[in-house]
Protein backbone atom coordinates (compact mmCIF):
# COMPACT_ATOMS: atom_id res chain seq x y z
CA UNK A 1 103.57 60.96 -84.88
CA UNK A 2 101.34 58.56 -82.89
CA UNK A 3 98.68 56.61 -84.81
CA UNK A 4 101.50 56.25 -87.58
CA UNK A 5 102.41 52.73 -87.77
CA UNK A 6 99.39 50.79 -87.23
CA UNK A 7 95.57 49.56 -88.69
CA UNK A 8 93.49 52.22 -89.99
CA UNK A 9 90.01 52.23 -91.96
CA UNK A 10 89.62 54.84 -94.96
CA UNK A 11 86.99 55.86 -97.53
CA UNK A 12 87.20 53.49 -100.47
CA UNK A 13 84.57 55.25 -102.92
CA UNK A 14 85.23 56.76 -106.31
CA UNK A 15 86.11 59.97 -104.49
CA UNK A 16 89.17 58.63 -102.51
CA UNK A 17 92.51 58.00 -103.75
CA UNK A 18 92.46 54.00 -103.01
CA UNK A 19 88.64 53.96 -105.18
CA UNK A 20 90.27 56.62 -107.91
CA UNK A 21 93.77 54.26 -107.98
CA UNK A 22 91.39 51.42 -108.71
CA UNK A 23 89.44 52.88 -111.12
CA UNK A 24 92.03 54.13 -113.49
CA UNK A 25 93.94 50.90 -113.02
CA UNK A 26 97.64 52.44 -112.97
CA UNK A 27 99.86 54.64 -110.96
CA UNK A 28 98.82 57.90 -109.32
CA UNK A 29 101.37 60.08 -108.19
CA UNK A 30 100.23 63.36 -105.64
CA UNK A 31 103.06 66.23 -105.92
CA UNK A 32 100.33 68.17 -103.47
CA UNK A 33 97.40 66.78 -101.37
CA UNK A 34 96.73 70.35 -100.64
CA UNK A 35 95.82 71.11 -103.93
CA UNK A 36 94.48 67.71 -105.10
CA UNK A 37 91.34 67.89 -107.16
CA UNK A 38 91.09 64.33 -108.61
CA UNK A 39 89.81 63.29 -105.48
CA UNK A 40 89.21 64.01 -102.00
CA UNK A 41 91.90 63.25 -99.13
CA UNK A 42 91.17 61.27 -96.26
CA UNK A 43 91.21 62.24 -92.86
CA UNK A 44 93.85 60.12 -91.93
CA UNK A 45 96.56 61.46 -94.04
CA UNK A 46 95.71 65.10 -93.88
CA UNK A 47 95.70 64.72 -90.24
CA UNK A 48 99.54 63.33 -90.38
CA UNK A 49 100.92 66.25 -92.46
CA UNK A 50 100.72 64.16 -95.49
CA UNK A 51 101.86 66.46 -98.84
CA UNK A 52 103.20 64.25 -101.66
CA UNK A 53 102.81 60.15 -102.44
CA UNK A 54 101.71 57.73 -105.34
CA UNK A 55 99.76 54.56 -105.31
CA UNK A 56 99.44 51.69 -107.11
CA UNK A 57 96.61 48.70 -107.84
CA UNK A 58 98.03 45.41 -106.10
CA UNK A 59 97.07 42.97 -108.73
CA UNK A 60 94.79 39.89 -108.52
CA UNK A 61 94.13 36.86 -110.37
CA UNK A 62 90.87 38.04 -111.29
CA UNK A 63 90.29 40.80 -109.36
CA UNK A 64 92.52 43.21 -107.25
CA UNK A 65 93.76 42.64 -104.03
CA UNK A 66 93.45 46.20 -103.14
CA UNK A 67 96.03 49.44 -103.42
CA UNK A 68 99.57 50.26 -102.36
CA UNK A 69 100.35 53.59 -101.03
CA UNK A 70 103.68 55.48 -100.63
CA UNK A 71 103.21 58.99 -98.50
CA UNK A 72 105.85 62.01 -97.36
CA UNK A 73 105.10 64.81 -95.00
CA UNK A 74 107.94 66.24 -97.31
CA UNK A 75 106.60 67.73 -100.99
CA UNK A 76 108.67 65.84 -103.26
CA UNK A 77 108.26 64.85 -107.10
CA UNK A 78 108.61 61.25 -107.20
CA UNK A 79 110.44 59.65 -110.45
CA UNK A 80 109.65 56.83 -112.97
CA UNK A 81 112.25 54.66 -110.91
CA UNK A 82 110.23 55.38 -107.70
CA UNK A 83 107.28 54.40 -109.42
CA UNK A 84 108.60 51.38 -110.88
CA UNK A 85 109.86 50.06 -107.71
CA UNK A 86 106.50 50.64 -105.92
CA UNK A 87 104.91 48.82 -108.89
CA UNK A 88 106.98 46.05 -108.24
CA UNK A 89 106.63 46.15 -104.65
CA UNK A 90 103.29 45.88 -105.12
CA UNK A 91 103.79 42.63 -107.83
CA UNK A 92 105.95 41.03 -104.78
CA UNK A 93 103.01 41.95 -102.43
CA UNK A 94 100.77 40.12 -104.96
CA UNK A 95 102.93 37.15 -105.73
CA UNK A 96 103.12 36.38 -101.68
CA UNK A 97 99.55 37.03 -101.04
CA UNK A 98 98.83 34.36 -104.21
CA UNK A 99 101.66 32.36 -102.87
CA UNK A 100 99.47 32.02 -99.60
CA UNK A 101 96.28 31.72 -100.76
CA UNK A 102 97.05 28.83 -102.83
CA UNK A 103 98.93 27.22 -99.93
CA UNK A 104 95.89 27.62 -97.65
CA UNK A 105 93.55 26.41 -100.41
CA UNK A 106 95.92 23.43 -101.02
CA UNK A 107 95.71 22.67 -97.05
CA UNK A 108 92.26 22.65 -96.73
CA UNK A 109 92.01 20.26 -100.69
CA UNK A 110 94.33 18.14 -98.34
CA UNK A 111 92.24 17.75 -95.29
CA UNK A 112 89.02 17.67 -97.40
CA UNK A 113 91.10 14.78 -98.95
CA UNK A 114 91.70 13.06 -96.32
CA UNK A 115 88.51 13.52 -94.44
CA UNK A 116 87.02 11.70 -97.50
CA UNK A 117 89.16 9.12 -97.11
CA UNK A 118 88.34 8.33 -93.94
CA UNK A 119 84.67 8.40 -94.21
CA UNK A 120 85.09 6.40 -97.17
CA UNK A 121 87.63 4.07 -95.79
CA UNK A 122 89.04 4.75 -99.48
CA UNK A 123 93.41 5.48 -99.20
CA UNK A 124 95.53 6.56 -101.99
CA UNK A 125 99.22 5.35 -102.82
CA UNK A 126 102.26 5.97 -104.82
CA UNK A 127 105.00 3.08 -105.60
CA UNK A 128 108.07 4.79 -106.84
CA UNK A 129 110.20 2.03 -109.13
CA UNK A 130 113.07 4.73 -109.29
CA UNK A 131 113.31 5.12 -105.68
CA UNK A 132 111.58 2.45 -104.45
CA UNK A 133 109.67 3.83 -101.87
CA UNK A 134 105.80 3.64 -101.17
CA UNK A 135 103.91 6.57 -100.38
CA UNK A 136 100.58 5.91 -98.27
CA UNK A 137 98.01 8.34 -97.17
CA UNK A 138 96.85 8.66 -94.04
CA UNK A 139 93.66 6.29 -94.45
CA UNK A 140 96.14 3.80 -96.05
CA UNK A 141 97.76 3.75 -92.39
CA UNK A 142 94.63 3.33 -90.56
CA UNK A 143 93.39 0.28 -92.56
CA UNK A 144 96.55 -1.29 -92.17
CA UNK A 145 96.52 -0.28 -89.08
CA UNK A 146 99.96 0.65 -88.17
CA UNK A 147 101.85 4.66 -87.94
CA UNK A 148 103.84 5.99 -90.22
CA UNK A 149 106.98 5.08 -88.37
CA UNK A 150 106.60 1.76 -87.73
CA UNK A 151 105.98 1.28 -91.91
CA UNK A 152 108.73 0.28 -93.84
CA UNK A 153 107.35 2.60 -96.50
CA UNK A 154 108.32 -0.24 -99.67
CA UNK A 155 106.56 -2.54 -101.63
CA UNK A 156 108.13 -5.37 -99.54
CA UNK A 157 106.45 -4.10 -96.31
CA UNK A 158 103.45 -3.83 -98.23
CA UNK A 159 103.73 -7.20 -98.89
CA UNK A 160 104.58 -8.42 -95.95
CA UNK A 161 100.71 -7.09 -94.32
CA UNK A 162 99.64 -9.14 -97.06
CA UNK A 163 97.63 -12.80 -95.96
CA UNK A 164 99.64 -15.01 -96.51
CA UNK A 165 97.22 -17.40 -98.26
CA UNK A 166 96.57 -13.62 -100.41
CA UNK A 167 100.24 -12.91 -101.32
CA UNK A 168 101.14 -14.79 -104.53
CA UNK A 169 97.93 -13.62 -106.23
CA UNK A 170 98.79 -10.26 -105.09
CA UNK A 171 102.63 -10.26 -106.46
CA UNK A 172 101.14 -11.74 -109.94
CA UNK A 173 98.83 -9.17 -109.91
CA UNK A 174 101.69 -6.40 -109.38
CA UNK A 175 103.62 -8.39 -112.24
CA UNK A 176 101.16 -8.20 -114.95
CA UNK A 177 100.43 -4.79 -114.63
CA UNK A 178 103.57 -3.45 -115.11
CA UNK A 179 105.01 -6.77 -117.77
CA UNK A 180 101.31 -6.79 -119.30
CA UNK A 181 100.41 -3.24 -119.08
CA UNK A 182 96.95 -4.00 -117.69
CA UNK A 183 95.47 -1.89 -114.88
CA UNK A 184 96.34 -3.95 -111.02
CA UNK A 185 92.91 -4.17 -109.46
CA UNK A 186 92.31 -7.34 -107.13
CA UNK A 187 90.19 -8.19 -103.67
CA UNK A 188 92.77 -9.68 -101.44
CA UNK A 189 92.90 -10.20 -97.53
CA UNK A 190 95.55 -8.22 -95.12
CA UNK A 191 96.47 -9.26 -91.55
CA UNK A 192 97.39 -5.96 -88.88
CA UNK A 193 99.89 -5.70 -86.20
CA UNK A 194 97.26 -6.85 -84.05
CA UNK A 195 95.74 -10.20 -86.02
CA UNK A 196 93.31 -8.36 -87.10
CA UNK A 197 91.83 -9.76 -90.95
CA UNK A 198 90.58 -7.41 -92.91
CA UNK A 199 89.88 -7.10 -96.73
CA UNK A 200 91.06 -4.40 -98.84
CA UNK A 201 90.39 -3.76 -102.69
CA UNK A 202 92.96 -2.52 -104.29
CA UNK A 203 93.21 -0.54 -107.83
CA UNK A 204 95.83 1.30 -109.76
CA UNK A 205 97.61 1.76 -113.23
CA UNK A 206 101.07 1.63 -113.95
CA UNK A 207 102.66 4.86 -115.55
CA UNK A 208 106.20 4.14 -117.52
CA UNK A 209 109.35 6.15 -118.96
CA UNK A 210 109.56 7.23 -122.60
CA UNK A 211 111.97 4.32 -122.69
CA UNK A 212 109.30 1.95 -121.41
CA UNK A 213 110.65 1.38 -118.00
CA UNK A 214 108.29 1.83 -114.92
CA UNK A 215 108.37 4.54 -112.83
CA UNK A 216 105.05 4.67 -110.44
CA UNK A 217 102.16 2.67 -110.31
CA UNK A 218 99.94 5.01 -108.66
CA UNK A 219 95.94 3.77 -107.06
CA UNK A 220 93.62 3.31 -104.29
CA UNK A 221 92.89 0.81 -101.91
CA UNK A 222 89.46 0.61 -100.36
CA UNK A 223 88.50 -1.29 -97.21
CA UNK A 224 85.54 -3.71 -98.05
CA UNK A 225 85.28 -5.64 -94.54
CA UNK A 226 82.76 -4.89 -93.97
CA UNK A 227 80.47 -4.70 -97.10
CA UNK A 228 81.37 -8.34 -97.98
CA UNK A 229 80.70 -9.42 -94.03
CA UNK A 230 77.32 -7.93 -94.62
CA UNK A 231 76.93 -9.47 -98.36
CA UNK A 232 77.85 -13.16 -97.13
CA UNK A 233 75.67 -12.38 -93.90
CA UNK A 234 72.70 -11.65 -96.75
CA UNK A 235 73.54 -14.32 -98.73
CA UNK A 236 73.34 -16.24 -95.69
CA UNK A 237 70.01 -15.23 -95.00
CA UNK A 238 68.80 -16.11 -98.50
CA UNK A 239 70.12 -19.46 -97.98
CA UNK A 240 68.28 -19.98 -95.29
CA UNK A 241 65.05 -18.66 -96.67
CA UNK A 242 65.32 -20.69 -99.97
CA UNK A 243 66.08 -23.79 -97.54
CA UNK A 244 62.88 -22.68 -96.29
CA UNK A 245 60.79 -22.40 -98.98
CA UNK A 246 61.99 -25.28 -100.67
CA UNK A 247 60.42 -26.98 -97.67
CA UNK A 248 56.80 -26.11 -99.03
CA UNK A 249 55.09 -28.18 -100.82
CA UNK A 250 53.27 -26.01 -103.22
CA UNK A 251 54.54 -24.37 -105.79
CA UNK A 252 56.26 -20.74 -105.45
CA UNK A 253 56.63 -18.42 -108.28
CA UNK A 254 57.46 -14.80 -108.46
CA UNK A 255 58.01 -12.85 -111.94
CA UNK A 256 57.76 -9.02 -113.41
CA UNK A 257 55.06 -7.53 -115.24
CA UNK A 258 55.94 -8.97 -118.27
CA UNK A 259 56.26 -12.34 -117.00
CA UNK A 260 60.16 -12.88 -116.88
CA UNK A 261 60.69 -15.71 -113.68
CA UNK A 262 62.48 -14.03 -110.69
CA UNK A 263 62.16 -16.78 -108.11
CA UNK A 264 60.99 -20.32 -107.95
CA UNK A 265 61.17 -22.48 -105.24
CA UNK A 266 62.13 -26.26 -105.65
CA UNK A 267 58.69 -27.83 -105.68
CA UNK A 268 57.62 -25.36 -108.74
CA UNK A 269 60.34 -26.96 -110.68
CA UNK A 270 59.53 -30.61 -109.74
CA UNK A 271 55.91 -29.84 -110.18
CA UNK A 272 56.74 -29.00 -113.97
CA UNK A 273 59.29 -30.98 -114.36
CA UNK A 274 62.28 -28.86 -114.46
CA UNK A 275 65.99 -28.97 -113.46
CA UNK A 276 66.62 -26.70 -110.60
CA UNK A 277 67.44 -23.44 -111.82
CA UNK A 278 65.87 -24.20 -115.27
CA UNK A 279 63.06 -21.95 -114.83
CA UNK A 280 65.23 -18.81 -114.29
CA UNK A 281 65.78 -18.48 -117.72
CA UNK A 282 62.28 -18.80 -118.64
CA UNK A 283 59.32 -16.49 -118.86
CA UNK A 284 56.36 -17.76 -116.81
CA UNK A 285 54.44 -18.18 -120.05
CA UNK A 286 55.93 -21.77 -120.52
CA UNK A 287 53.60 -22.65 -117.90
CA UNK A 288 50.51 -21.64 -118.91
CA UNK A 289 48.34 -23.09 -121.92
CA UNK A 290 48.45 -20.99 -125.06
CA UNK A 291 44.81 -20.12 -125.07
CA UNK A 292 45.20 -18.74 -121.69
CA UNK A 293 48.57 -16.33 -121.83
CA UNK A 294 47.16 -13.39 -122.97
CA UNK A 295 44.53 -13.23 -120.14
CA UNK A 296 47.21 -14.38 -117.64
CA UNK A 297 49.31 -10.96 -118.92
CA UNK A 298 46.55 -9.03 -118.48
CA UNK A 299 45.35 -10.19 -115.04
CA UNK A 300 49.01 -9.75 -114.20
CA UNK A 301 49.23 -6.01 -115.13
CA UNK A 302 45.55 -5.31 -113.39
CA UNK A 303 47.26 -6.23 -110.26
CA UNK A 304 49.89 -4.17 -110.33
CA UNK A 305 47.99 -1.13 -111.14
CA UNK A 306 46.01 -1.74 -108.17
CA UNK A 307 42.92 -2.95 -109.53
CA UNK A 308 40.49 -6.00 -108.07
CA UNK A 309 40.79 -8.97 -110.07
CA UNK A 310 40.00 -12.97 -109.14
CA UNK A 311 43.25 -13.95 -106.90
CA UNK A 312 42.16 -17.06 -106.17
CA UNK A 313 41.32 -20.24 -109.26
CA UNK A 314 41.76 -23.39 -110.40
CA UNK A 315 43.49 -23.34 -113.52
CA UNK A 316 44.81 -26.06 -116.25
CA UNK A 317 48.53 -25.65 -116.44
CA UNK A 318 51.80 -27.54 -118.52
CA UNK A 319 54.66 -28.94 -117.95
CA UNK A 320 58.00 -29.05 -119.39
CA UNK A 321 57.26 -32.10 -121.47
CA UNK A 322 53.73 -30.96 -122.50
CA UNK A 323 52.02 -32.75 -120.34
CA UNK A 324 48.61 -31.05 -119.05
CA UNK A 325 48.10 -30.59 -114.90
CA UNK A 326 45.67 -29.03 -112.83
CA UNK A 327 46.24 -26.97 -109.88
CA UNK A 328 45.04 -24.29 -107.46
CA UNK A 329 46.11 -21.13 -108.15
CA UNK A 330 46.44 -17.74 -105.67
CA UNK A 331 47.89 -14.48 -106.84
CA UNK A 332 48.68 -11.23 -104.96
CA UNK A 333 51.36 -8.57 -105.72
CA UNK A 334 54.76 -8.48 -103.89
CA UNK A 335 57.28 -6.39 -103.49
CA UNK A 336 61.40 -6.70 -103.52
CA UNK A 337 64.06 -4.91 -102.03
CA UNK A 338 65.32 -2.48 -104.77
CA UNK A 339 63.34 -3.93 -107.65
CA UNK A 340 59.94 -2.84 -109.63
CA UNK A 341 56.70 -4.61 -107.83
CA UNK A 342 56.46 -8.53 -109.02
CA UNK A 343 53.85 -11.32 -108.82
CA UNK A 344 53.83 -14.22 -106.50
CA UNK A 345 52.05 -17.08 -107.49
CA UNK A 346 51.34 -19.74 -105.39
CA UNK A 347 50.58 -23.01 -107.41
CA UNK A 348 49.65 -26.33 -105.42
CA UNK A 349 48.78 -29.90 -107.85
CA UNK A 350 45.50 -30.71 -107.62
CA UNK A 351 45.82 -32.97 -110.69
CA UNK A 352 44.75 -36.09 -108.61
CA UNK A 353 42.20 -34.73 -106.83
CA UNK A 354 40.39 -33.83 -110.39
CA UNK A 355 40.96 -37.04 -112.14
CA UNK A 356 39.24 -38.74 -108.51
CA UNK A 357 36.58 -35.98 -108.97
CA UNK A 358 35.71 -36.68 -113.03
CA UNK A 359 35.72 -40.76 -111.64
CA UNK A 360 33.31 -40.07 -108.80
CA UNK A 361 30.92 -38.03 -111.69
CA UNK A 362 31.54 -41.13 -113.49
CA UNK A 363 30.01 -43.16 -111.05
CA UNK A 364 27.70 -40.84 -110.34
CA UNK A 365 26.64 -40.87 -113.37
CA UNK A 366 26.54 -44.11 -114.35
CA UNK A 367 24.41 -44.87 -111.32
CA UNK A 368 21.66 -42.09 -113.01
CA UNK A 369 21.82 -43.84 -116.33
CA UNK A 370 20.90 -47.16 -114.62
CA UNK A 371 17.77 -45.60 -113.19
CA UNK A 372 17.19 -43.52 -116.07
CA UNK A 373 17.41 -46.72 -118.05
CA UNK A 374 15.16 -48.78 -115.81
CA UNK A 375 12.63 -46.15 -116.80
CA UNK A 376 13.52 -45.55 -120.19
CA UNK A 377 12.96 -49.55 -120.75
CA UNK A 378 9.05 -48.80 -119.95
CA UNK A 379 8.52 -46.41 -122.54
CA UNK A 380 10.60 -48.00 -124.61
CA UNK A 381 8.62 -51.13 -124.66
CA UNK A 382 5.26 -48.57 -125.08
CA UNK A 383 6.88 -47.73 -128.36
CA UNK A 384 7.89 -50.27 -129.77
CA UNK A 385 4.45 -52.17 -129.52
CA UNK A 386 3.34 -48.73 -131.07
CA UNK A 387 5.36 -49.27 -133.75
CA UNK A 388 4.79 -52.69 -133.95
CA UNK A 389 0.65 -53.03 -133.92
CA UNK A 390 0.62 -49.68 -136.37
CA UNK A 391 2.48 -51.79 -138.71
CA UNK A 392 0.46 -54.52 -138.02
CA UNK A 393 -2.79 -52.55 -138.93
CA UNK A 394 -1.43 -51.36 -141.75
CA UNK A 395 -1.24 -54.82 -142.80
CA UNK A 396 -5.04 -55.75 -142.06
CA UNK A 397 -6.24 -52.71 -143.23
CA UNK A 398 -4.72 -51.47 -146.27
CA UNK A 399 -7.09 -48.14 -146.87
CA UNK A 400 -5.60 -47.14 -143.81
CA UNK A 401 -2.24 -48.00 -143.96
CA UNK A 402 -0.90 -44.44 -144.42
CA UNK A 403 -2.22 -43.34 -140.95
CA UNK A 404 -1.25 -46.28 -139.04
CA UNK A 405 2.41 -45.97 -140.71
CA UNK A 406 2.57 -42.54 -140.08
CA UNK A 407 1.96 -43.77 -136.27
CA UNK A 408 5.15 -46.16 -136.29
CA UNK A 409 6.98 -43.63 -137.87
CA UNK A 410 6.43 -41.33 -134.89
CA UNK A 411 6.85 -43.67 -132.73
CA UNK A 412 10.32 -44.97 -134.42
CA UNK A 413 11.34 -41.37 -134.22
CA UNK A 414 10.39 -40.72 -130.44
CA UNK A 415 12.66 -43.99 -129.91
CA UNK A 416 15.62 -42.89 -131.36
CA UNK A 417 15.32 -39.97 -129.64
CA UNK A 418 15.13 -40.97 -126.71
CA UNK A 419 17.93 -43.55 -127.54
CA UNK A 420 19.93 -40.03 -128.95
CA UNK A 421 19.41 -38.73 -125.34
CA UNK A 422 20.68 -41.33 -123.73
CA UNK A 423 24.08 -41.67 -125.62
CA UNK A 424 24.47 -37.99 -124.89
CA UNK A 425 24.08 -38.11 -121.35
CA UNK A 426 26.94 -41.62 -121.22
CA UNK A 427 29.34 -40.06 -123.03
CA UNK A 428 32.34 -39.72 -120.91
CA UNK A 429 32.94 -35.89 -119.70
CA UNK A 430 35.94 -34.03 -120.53
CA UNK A 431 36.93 -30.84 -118.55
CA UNK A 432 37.25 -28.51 -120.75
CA UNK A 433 35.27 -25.62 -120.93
CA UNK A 434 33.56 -23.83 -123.43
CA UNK A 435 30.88 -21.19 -124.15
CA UNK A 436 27.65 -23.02 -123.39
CA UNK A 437 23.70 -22.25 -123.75
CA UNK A 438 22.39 -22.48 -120.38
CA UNK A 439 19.00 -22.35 -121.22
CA UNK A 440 19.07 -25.29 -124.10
CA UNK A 441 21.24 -27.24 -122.08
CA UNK A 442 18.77 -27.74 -119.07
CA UNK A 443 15.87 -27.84 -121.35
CA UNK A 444 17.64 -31.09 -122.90
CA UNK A 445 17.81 -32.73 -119.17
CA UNK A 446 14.51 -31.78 -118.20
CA UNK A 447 13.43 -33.47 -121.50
CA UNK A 448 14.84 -36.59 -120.60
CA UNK A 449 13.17 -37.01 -117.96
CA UNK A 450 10.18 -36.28 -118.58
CA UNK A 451 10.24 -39.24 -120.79
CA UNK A 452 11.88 -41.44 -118.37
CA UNK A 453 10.19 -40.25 -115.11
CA UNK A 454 6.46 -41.67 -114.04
CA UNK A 455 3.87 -39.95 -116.07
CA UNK A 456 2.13 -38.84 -112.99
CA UNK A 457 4.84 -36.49 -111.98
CA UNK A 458 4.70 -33.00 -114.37
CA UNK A 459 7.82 -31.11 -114.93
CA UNK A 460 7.46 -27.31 -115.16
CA UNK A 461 10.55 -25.40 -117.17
CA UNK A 462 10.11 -22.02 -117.63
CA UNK A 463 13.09 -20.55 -119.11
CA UNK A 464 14.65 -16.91 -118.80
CA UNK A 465 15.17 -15.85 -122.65
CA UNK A 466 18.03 -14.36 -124.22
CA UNK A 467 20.43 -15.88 -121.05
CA UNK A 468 24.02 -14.71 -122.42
CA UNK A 469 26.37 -18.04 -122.65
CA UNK A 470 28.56 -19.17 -119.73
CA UNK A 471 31.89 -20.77 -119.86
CA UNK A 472 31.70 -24.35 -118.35
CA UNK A 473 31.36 -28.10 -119.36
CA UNK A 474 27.82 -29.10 -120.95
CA UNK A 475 28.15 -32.18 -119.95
CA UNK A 476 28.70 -31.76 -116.22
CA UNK A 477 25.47 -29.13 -116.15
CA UNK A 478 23.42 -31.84 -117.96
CA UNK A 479 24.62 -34.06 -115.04
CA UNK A 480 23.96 -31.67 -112.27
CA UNK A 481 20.30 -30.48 -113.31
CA UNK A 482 19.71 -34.62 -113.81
CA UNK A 483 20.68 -35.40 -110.45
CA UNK A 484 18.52 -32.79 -109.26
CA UNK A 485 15.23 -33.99 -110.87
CA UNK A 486 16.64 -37.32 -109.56
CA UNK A 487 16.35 -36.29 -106.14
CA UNK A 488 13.08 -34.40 -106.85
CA UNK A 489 11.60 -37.41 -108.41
CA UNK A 490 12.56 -39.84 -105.29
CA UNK A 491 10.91 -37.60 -102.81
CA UNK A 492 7.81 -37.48 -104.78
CA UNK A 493 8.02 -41.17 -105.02
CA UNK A 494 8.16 -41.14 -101.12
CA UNK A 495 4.93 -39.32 -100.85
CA UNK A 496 3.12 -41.54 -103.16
CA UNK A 497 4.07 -44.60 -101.65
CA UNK A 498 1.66 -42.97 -98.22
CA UNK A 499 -1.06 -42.98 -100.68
CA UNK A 500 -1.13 -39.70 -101.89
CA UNK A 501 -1.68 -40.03 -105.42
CA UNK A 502 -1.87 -36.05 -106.07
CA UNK A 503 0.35 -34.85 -109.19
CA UNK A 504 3.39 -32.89 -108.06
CA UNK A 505 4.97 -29.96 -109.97
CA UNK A 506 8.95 -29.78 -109.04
């Protein structure tokens, strides 16, 4: 009848045979549609005088593939032999339909495969020692760059594509992985058909007989052109840039948050007296005076969370042999291709420049101690005659003599003070710092000169109280608020010598 050989669509529910086959999960044989009450019958067979048939579940691997039907417009009672050979009809119809659904799925693993390769310029191979043959993928043929039939397809040919500056490290690499046992894996160059270079890494273990004897050596070979072009183009780069940088004169320093030397740049090393490379090894602390390491870590770790802190100092620093230097020091926070935020430090010797500086204060003051002396002499002279006639009136008058000793002794006291002040304000300088009373330390300079300066100029000090101490040199301040009055002092001298003989507060 038409419509009977052909596709056709029919209920699959719990109510048909196919869903009711299914669902009991073995044979179901129909003596009588007609009088079926298991299930309902489709359309399709009742409409093609359809009386007696069985069906079976077509197995899967983990579910079923569906149901196998056997129908007859004839009644008929069908035997365990007809049921057994649709069962196994359906077991063939299983097996195939596996059969090609592994085949497919091994087709596509295969282009998958190989589309991997070829993105990844990565090819596989297979060097059968019983055969000898060599068994490239398809990638293996494009880097190589020659077809399948114009490859000799042995290790010889393989060889033979080999540089041949490359090929005797590549045949003793072979050698001691199967004599040694030890996986091949080497970086070797390989010349095309065409003259092209191009270099290849190439990996792979040996696999051996119960006997011992080799039988494959089985691995990849991976086309690194151009990753090394591009590594000896960067290292290329970085020569120039260290060429560079050596070329700068001040100092160049770069480490990590806890202080570990990344980069230094040639002058660094010469400034501290280093061997080049030296450094590298080193943690910037070797640098820096003990005293002042735990405030360098800090400052270091405020900058790299972000927050404001002095970039800009000048800073007492050591070198390798112990040695102390001074330079200027910048800071700011810099960051490296791939690696955690650093600090640069930019360090220039300024060594000379202070030693020139503490020589100039030296003349400076030394200049300041001659006028301070010229009018120190004066007073000096004052008390020393004070000291001189007290004792002599002692002498002529001996109910006195306690008072006019007790006047030389003041005056014998005022003189070595002022001699104290004097040695205090010669002493040679030294540039280190240290906590320091701002308030005492100006009160001792303007004291000084009031007792060297001309009586008719007055000196007013009024002093801030409880001023917290600042870090600096006392001996420089001393200096500075002298030099001041100094100054002071001249211009007022200027105005009396017009005939202005007013007293002048300064």
């Amino acid at each position: 009848r038409a419509g009977l050989v052909g596709h056709a669509t029919v209920p699959a529910g719990s109510e048909s045979q196919g869903g009711y086959t299914l669902l009991r999960s073995e044979p179901v044989v129909i003596e009588n549609l007609g009088t079926e009450t298991r299930f309902r019958a489709p359309s399709l067979l009742i409409d093609h005088g359809v009386v007696s048939g069985m069906s079976v579940v077509i197995e899967g691997k983990d579910t079923p593939f569906g149901v196998l039907g056997l129908h007859t417009s004839v009644q008929r009672t069908f035997t365990e032999d007809d049921v057994r050979l649709l069962c196994l009809t359906a077991n063939l119809l299983s097996t195939a339909i596996r059969h090609f659904a592994d085949q497919r799925a091994l087709r596509d693993e295969r282009e998958h495969l190989t589309n991997a390769q070829r993105i990844g310029h990565l090819g596989s191979w297979d060097n059968n020692y019983i055969t000898n043959t060599l068994e490239w993928s398809d990638e293996v043929y494009r880097i190589f760059g020659v077809a399948p039939q114009e490859f000799g397809a042995t290790e010889d040919a393989f060889i033979a594509a080999v540089h041949p500056d490359d090929r005797p490290r590549v045949i003793d690499a072979i050698s001691a992985s199967v004599t040694e046992r030890r996986p091949y894996d080497i970086q070797h160059r390989i010349v095309r058909r065409d003259g092209t270079v191009r270099i290849v890494h190439g990996q792979g273990e040996v696999t051996f007989e119960s006997d011992g004897t080799p039988s494959h050596i089985r691995g990849t070979v991976l086309d690194i052109t151009d990753r090394v072009e591009a590594e000896r183009t960067v290292a290329e780069s970085e020569e120039r840039l260290r060429a560079i940088v050596d070329t700068v004169r001040s100092g160049i320093v770069i480490t990590d948050e806890q202080g570990a030397i990344r980069f230094t740049n040639r002058a660094c090393e010469e400034m501290f007296g280093y061997s080049p490379g030296e450094l590298m090894r080193l943690n910037a602390d070797v640098m820096i005076p003990e005293s002042e390491r735990e405030h360098a870590t800090a400052r270091s770790a405020a900058m790299l969370r972000g927050e404001e802190v002095q970039s800009r100092f000048r800073a007492q620093r050591v070198r390798k042999d112990g040695s102390a230097i001074y330079v200027d020091v910048g800071t700011s926070v810099v960051s490296l291709p791939g690696e955690p935020d650093g600090i640069l430090v930019e360090l220039r010797d300024v060594t000379e420049e202070v030693q020139l500086q503490a020589q100039l204060r030296h003349v400076q003051k030394s200049e300041a101690l001659g006028t301070l002396v010229a009018g120190v002499a004066h007073d000096f002279n004052n008390l020393l005659t004070s000291i001189l006639g007290g004792i002599e009136l002692a002498r002529q008058r001996p109910d006195q003599a306690e008072r006019w000793l007790v006047k030389a002794q003041r005056a014998a006291e005022r003189s070595a003070q002022l001699v104290q002040q004097l040695v205090t304000f010669s002493r040679p300088s030294q540039h280190d710092t240290a906590p320091i009373d701002t308030t005492e330390t100006v009160r001792e300079a303007v004291a000084m000169a009031r007792d060297t300066f001309d009586r008719r100029i007055q000196i007013s000090f009024e002093a801030v109280e409880e001023l917290p101490p600042v870090l600096g040199n006392q001996g420089e301040l001393v200096q500075v608020v002298t030099n001041l009055l100094l100054n002071a002092r001249d211009a007022v001298s200027e105005r009396q010598e017009k005939g202005d003989d007013e007293r002048y507060d300064r």
